[in-house]
Protein backbone atom coordinates (compact mmCIF):
# COMPACT_ATOMS: atom_id res chain seq x y z
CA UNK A 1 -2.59 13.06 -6.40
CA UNK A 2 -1.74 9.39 -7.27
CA UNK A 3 0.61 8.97 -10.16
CA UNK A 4 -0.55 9.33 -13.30
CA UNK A 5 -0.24 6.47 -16.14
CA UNK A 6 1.38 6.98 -19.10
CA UNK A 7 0.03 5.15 -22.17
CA UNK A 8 2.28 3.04 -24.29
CA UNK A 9 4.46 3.79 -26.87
CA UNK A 10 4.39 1.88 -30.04
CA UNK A 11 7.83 1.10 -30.17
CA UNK A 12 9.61 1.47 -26.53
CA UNK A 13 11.51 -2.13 -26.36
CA UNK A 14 12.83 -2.37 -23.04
CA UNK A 15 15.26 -4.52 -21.55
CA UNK A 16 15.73 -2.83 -17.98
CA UNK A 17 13.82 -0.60 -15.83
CA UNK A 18 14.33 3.07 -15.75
CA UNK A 19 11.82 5.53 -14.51
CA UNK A 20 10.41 8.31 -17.16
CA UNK A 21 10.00 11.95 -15.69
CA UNK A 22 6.99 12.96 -14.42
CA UNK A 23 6.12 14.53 -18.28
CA UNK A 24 7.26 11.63 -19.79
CA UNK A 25 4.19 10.89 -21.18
CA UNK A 26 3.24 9.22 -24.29
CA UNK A 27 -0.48 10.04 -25.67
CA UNK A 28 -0.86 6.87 -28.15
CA UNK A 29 -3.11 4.69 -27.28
CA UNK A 30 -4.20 1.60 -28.97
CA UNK A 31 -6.28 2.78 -32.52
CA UNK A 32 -7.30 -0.71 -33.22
CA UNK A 33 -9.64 -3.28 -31.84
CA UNK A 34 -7.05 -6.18 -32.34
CA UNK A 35 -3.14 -5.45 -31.15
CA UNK A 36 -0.66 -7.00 -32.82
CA UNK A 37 3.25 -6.49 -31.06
CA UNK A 38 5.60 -8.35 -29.46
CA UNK A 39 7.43 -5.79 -27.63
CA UNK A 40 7.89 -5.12 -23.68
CA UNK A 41 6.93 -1.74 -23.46
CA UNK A 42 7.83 1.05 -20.84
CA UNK A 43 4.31 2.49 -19.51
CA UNK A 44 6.29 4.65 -16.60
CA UNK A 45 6.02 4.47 -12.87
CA UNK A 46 7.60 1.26 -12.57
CA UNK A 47 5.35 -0.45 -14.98
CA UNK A 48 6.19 -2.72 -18.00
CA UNK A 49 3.92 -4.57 -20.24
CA UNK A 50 4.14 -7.65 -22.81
CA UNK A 51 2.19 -8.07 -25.56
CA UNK A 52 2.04 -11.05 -26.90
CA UNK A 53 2.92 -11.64 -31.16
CA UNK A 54 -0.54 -12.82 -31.71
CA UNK A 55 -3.74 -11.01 -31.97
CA UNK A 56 -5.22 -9.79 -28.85
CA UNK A 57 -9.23 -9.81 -29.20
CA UNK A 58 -10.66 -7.59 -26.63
CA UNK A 59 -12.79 -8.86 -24.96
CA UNK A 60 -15.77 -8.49 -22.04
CA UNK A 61 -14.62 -11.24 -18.79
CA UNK A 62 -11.03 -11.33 -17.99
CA UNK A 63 -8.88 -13.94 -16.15
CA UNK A 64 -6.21 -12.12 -14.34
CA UNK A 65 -3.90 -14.09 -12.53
CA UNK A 66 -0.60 -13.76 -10.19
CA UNK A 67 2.42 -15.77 -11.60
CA UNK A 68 4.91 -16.69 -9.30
CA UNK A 69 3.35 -19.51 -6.81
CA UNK A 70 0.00 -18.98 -8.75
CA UNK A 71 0.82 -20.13 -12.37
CA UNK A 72 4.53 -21.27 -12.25
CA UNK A 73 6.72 -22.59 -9.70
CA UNK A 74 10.78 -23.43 -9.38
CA UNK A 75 12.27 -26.27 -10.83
CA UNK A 76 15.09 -26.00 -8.23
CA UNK A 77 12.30 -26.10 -5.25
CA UNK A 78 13.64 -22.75 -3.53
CA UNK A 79 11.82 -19.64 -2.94
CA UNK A 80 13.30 -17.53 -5.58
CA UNK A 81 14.72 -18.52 -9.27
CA UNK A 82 17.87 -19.63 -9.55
CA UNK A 83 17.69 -18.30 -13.68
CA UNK A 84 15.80 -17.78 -16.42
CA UNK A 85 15.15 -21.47 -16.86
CA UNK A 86 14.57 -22.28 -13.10
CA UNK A 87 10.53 -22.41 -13.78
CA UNK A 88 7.88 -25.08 -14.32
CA UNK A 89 4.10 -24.75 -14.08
CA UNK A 90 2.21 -25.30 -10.65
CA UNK A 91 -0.24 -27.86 -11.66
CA UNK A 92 0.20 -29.45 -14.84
CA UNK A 93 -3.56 -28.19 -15.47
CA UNK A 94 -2.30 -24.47 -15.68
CA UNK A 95 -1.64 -24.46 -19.35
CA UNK A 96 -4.45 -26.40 -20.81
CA UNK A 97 -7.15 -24.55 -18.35
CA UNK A 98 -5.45 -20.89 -19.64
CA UNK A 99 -5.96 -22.57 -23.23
CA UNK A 100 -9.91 -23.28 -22.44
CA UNK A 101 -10.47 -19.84 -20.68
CA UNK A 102 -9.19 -18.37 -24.25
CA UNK A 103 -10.28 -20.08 -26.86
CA UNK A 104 -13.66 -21.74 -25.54
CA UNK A 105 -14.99 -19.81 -22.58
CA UNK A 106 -14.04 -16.16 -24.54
CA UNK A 107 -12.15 -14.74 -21.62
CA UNK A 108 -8.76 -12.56 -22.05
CA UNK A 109 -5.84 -13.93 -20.01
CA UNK A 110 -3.26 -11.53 -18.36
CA UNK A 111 -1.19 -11.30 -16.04
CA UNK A 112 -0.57 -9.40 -13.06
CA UNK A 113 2.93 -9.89 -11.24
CA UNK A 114 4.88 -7.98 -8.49
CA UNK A 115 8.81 -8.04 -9.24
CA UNK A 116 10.09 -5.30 -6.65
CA UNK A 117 13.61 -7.70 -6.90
CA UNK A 118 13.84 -6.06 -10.10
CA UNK A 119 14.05 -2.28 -8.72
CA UNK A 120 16.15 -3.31 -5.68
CA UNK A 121 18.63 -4.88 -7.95
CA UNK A 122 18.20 -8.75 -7.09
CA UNK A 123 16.59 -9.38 -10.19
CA UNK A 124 18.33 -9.28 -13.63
CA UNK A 125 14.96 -7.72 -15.46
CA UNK A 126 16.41 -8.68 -19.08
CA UNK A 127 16.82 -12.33 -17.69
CA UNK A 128 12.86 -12.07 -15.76
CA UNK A 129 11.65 -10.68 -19.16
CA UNK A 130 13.01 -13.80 -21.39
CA UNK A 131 11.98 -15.98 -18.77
CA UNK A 132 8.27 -14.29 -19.28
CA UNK A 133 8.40 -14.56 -23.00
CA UNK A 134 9.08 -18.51 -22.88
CA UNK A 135 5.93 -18.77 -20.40
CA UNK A 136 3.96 -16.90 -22.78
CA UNK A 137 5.17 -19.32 -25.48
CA UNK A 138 4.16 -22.57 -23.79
CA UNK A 139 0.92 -21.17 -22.58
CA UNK A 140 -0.15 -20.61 -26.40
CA UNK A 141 -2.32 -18.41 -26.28
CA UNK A 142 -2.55 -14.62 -27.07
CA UNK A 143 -2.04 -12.52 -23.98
CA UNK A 144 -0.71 -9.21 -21.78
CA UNK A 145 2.13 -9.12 -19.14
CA UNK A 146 2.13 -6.33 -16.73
CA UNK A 147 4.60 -6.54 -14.48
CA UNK A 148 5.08 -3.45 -11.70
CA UNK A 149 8.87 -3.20 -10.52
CA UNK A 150 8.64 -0.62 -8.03
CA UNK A 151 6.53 0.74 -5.33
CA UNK A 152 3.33 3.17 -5.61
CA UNK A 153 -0.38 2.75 -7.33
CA UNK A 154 0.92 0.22 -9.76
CA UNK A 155 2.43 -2.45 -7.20
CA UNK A 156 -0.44 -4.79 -5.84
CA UNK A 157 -2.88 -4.26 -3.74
CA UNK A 158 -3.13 -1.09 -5.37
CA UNK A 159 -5.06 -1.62 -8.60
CA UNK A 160 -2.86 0.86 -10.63
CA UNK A 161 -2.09 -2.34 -13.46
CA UNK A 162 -5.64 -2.96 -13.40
CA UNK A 163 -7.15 -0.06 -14.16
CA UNK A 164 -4.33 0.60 -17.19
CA UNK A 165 -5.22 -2.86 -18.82
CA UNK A 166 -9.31 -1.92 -18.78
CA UNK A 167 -8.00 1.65 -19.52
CA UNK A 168 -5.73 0.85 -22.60
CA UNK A 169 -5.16 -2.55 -23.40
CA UNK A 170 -8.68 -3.97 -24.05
CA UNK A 171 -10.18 -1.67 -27.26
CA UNK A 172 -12.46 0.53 -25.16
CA UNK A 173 -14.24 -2.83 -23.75
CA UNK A 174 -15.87 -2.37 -20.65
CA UNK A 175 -14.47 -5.40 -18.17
CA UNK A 176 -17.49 -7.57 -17.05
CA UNK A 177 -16.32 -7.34 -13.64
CA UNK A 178 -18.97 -9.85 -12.13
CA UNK A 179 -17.79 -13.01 -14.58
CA UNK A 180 -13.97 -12.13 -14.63
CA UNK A 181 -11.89 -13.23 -11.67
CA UNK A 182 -8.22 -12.95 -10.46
CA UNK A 183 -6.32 -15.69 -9.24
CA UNK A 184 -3.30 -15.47 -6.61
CA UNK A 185 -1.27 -17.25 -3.99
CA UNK A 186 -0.71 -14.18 -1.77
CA UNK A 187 -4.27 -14.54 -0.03
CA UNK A 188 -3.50 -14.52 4.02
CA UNK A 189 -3.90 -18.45 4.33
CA UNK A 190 -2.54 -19.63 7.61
CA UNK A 191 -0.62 -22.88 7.66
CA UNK A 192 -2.95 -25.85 7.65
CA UNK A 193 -3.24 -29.39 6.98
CA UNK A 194 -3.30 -28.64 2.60
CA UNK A 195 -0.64 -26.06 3.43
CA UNK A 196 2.83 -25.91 5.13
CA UNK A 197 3.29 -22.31 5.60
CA UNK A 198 1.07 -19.54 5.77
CA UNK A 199 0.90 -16.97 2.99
CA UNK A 200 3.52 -14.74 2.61
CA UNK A 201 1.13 -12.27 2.01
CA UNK A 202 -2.65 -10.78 1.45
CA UNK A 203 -1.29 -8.56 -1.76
CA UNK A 204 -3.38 -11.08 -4.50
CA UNK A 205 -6.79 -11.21 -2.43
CA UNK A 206 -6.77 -7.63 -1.78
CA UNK A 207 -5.68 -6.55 -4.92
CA UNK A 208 -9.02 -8.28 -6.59
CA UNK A 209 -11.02 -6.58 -3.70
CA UNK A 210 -9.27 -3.38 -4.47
CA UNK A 211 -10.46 -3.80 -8.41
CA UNK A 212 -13.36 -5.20 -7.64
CA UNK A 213 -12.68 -9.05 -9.14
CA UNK A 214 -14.26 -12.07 -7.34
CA UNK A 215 -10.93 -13.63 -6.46
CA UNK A 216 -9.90 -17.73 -6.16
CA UNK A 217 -6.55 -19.22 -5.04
CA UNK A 218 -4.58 -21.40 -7.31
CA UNK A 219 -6.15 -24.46 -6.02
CA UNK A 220 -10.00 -23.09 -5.77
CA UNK A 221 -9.47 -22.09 -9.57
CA UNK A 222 -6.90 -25.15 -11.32
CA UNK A 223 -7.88 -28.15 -8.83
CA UNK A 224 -11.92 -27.44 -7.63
CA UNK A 225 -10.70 -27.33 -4.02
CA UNK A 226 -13.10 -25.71 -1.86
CA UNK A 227 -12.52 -22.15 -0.35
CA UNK A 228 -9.94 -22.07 2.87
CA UNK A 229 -10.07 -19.95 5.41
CA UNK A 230 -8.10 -16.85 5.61
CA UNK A 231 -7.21 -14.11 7.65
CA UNK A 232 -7.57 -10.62 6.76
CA UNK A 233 -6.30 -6.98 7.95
CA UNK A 234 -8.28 -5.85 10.87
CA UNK A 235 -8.35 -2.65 9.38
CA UNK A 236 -10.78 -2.09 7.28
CA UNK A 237 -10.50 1.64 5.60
CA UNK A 238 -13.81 1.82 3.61
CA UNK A 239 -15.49 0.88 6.70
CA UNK A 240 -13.78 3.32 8.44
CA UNK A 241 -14.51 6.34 6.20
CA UNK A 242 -18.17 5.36 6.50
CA UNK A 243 -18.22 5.62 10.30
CA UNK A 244 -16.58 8.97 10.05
CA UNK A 245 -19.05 10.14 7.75
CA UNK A 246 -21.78 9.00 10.33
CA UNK A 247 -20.32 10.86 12.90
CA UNK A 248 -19.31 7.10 14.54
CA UNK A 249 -15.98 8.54 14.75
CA UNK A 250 -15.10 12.23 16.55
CA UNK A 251 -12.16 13.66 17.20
CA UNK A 252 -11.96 14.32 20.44
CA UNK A 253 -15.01 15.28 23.18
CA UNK A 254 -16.00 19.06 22.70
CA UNK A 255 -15.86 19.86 25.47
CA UNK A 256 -11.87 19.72 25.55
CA UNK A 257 -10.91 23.12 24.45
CA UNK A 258 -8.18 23.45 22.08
CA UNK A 259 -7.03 26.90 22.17
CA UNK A 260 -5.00 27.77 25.06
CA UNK A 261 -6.48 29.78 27.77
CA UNK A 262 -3.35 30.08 29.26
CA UNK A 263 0.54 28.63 28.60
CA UNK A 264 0.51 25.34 28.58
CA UNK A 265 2.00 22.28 27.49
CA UNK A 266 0.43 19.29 25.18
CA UNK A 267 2.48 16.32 25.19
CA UNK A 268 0.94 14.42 22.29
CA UNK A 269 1.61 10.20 22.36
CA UNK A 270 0.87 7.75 19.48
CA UNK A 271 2.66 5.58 17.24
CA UNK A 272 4.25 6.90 13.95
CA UNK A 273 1.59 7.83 11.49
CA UNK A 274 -1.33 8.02 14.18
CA UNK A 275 -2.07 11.42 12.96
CA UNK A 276 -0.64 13.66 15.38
CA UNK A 277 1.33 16.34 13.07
CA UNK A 278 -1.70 15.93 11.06
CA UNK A 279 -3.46 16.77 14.49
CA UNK A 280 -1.13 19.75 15.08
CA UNK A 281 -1.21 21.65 12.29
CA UNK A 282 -4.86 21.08 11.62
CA UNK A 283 -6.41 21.77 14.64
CA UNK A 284 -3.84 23.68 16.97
CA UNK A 285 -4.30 27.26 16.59
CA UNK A 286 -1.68 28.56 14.33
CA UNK A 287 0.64 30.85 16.27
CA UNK A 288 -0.59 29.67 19.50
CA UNK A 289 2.06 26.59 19.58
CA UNK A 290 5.66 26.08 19.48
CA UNK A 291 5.53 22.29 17.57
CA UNK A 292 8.40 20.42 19.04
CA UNK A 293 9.19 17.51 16.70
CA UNK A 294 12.23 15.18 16.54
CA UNK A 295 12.12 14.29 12.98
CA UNK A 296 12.74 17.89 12.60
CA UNK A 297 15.44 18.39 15.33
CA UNK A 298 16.38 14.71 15.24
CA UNK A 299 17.36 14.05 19.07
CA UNK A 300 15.18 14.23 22.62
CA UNK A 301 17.79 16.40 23.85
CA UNK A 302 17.04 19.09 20.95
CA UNK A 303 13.62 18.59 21.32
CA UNK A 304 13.84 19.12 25.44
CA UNK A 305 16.29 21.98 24.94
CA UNK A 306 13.76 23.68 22.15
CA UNK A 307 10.40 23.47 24.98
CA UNK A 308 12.62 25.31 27.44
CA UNK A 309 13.54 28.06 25.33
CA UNK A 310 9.87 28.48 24.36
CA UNK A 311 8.32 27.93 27.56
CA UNK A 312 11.07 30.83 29.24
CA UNK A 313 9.68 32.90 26.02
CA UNK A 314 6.20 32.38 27.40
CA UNK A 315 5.32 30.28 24.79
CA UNK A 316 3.33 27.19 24.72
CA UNK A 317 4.38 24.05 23.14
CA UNK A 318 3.23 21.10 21.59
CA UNK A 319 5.57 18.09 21.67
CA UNK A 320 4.53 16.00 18.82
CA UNK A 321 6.92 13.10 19.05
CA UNK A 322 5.93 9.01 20.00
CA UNK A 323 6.43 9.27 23.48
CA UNK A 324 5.44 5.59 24.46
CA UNK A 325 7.10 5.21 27.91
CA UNK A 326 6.99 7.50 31.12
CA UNK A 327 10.42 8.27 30.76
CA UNK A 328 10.03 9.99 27.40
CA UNK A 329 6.76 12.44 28.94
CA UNK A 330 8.45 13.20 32.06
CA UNK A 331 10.62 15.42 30.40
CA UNK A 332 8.23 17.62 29.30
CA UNK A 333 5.94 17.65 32.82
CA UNK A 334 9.50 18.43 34.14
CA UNK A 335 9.50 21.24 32.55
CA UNK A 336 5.76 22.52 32.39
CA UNK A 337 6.71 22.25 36.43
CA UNK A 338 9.43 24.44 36.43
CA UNK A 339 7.72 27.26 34.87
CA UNK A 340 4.50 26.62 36.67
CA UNK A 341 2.52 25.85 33.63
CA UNK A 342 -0.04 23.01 33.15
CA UNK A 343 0.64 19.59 31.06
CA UNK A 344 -2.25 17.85 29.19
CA UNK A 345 -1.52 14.48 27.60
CA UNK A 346 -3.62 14.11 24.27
CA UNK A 347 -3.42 10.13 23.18
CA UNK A 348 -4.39 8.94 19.47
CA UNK A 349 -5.95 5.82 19.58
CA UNK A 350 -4.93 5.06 15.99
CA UNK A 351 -4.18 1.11 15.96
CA UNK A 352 -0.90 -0.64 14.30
CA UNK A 353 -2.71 -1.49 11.55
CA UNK A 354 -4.30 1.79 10.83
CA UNK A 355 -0.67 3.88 11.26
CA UNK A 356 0.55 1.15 8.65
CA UNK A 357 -2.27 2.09 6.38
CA UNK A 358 -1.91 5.73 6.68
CA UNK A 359 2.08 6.12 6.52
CA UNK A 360 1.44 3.12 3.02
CA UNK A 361 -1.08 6.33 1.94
CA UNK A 362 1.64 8.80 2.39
CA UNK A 363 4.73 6.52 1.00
CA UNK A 364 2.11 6.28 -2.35
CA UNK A 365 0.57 9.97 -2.54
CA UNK A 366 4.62 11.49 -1.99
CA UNK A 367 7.31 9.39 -3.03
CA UNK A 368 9.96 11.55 -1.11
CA UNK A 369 7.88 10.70 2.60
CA UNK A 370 10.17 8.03 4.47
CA UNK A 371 9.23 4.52 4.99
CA UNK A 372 8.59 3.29 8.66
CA UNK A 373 10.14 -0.13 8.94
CA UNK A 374 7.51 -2.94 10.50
CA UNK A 375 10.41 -3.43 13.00
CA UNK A 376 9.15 0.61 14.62
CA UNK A 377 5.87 -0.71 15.16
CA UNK A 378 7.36 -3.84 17.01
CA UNK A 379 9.46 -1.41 19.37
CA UNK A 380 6.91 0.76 19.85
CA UNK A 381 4.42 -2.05 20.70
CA UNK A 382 6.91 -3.08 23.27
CA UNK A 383 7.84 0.10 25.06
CA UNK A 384 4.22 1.64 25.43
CA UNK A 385 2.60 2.18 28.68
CA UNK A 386 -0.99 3.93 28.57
CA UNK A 387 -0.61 7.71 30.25
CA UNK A 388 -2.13 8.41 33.27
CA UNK A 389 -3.02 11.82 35.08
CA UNK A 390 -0.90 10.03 38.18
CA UNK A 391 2.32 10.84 36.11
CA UNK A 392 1.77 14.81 36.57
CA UNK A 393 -0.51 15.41 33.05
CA UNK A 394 -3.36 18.01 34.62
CA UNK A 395 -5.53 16.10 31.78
CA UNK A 396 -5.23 12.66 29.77
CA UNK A 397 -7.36 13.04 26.42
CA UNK A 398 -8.25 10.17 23.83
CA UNK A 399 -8.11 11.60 20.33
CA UNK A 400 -9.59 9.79 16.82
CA UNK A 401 -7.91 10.16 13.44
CA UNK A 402 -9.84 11.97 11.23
CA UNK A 403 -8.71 11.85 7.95
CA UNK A 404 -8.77 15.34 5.39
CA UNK A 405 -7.88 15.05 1.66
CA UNK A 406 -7.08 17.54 -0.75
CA UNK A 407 -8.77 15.47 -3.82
CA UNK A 408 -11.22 12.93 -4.64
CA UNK A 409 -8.31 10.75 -5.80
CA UNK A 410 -6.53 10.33 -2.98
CA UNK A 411 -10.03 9.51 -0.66
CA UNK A 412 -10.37 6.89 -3.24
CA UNK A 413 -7.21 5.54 -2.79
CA UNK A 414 -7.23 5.59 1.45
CA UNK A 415 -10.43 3.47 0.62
CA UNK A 416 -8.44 0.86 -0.60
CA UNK A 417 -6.39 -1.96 1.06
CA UNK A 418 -3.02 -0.88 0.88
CA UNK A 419 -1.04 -3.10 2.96
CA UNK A 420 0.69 -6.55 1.60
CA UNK A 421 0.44 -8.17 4.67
């Protein structure tokens, strides 16, 4: 399951990030339809919150917004602050329009910010936080901070700081989800004519679509400009669940059998996080395999040396490793010749975009799985060439992800957009 959130404690004042244990819970929540605080408070699972020292009204619409490139900007003009002072305001209409949303339009103003510099160690988080509180103080105007640190539910696109602010920090007010709106500069704009560079990211636009929030850039929202265009994942997950639910989406054609009739070897071929151990242990008879993998026995040669032993044994094997090129499969026909046994080739069609998805899934549901760099993908992409039955296979099958989860939580959150870019 995802994470769980902790709800605050009343008096956790935290100057640096340190992850609670997974029972670190606290069970107050706020008692009172106005907060008054002024603390930075540890919620757990890489998530802080500000309050601000003013009353917080709770209230029905919302105004979320990004900081960094959405509200504030460097004085210096690089990327990344120099210091705690190294800030200034986008537009000089950011403070004045927060001011109106609050006190004449009846929205609540928080914000929503990334700072994974701060878990990494690039970030001085006592520093970030005082910069924070002086923002707070020239804005004027009563409102949250929730800033994630680390990765998992809480980090945008998931909606993990969402949820805990309509969950905890709003008096049991239901959000008015249709007249609130979140505002960000990560929103997959290419470079144009109005802007140099292309977003660094989609994290803001998805984020609102993961919550639910109509969503605006900093220009749509502060300066009226019209809507640009933008570019989004190709992978839509939703979507996909939907077709699989129609039946849109099958595994593989029935009539490829999938118990062995006789020895035999399955040379399986797809990028990492394609769903082939998934494939393996779900649908492979148990017992009727020998799974050859090299994250297990870490090199080719292992994994070559380990389908010998099994196929002298009279075993059959599944070799569940990438195998992009010719070079990498014709070890294993090599060897299903030798001992006179057939070689099917079973290829997951799985796009980039959808391994990235499903190994963001893992990285999020098990802290503990490893990350696969973008820079795999790249490699991979380069070093693939489609199997044919000409390179020895007796049999070249196309096989469909099909995902299985063990709760409703986690099918919620494979629904979602999970990838920043």
């Amino acid at each position: 399951m995802p994470p769980k959130k902790a709800s605050p404690k009343k008096s956790a004042v935290v100057h640096s990030p340190k992850r609670k244990s997974s029972d670190d819970h606290s069970t107050d929540e706020p008692k009172s339809k106005t907060m008054k605080t002024s603390q930075w408070k540890d919620l757990g699972e890489g998530l802080f919150v500000w309050s601000s020292e003013n009353s917080i009204q709770p209230r029905k619409k919302l105004a979320g917004f990004d900081l960094d490139g959405t509200l504030i900007t460097t004085k210096s003009g690089k990327v990344f602050a120099t210091g705690a002072s190294d800030w200034q305001f986008l537009y000089p209409e950011v403070p004045n329009k927060l001011k109106d949303l609050y006190n004449k339009e009846d929205f609540r103003v928080v914000i929503f910010t990334n700072q994974g510099g701060v878990s990494k160690g690039k970030v001085n988080f006592g520093e970030w936080q005082k910069k924070v509180e002086d923002i707070v103080k020239k804005i004027g105007i009563p409102m949250h901070v929730f800033v994630a640190t680390d990765k998992g539910m809480n980090r945008k696109p998931c909606p993990g700081m969402f949820h805990t602010y309509a969950k905890d920090f709003n008096g049991g007010i239901e959000v008015d989800m249709k007249n609130s709106v979140f505002v960000g500069d990560a929103a997959g704009r290419p470079a144009s004519a109005t802007q140099k560079k292309k977003d660094f990211s989609l994290a803001d636009r998805l984020f609102a679509l993961n919550c639910g929030l109509p969503f605006k850039t900093p220009e749509e929202f502060f300066l009226n400009r019209k809507p640009e265009k933008y570019e989004i994942t190709s992978f839509d997950p939703k979507a996909y669940l939907a077709d699989v639910a129609a039946g849109k989406i099958v595994l593989l054609s029935p009539a490829v059998p999938l118990s062995p009739a006789s020895q035999e070897v399955i040379v399986l071929v797809g990028l990492q996080g394609s769903g082939k151990s998934h494939f393996a242990r779900e649908y492979l008879k148990a017992g009727s395999y020998v799974h050859i993998n090299r994250d297990t026995l870490k090199t080719w040669q292992k994994c070559v040396a380990a389908t010998d032993k099994a196929l002298q044994e009279g075993k059959s094997v599944v070799v569940d490793n990438t195998n992009p090129d010719k070079e990498s499969r014709d070890r294993y026909i090599s060897l299903a010749k030798k001992y006179h046994v057939p070689c099917r080739c079973f290829v997951f069609t799985t796009s980039i975009e959808h391994a990235q998805h499903n190994n963001t899934f893992r990285e999020i549901i098990d802290p503990t799985h490893d990350v696969v760099p973008e820079m795999v993908y790249r490699m991979w992409k380069g070093k693939y060439t489609s199997p044919t039955v000409s390179e020895g296979f007796s049999e070249v099958v196309q096989v469909q992800f099909i995902p299985k989860f063990t709760s409703k939580e986690h099918e919620e959150l494979y629904s979602m957009f999970l990838m920043e870019k």
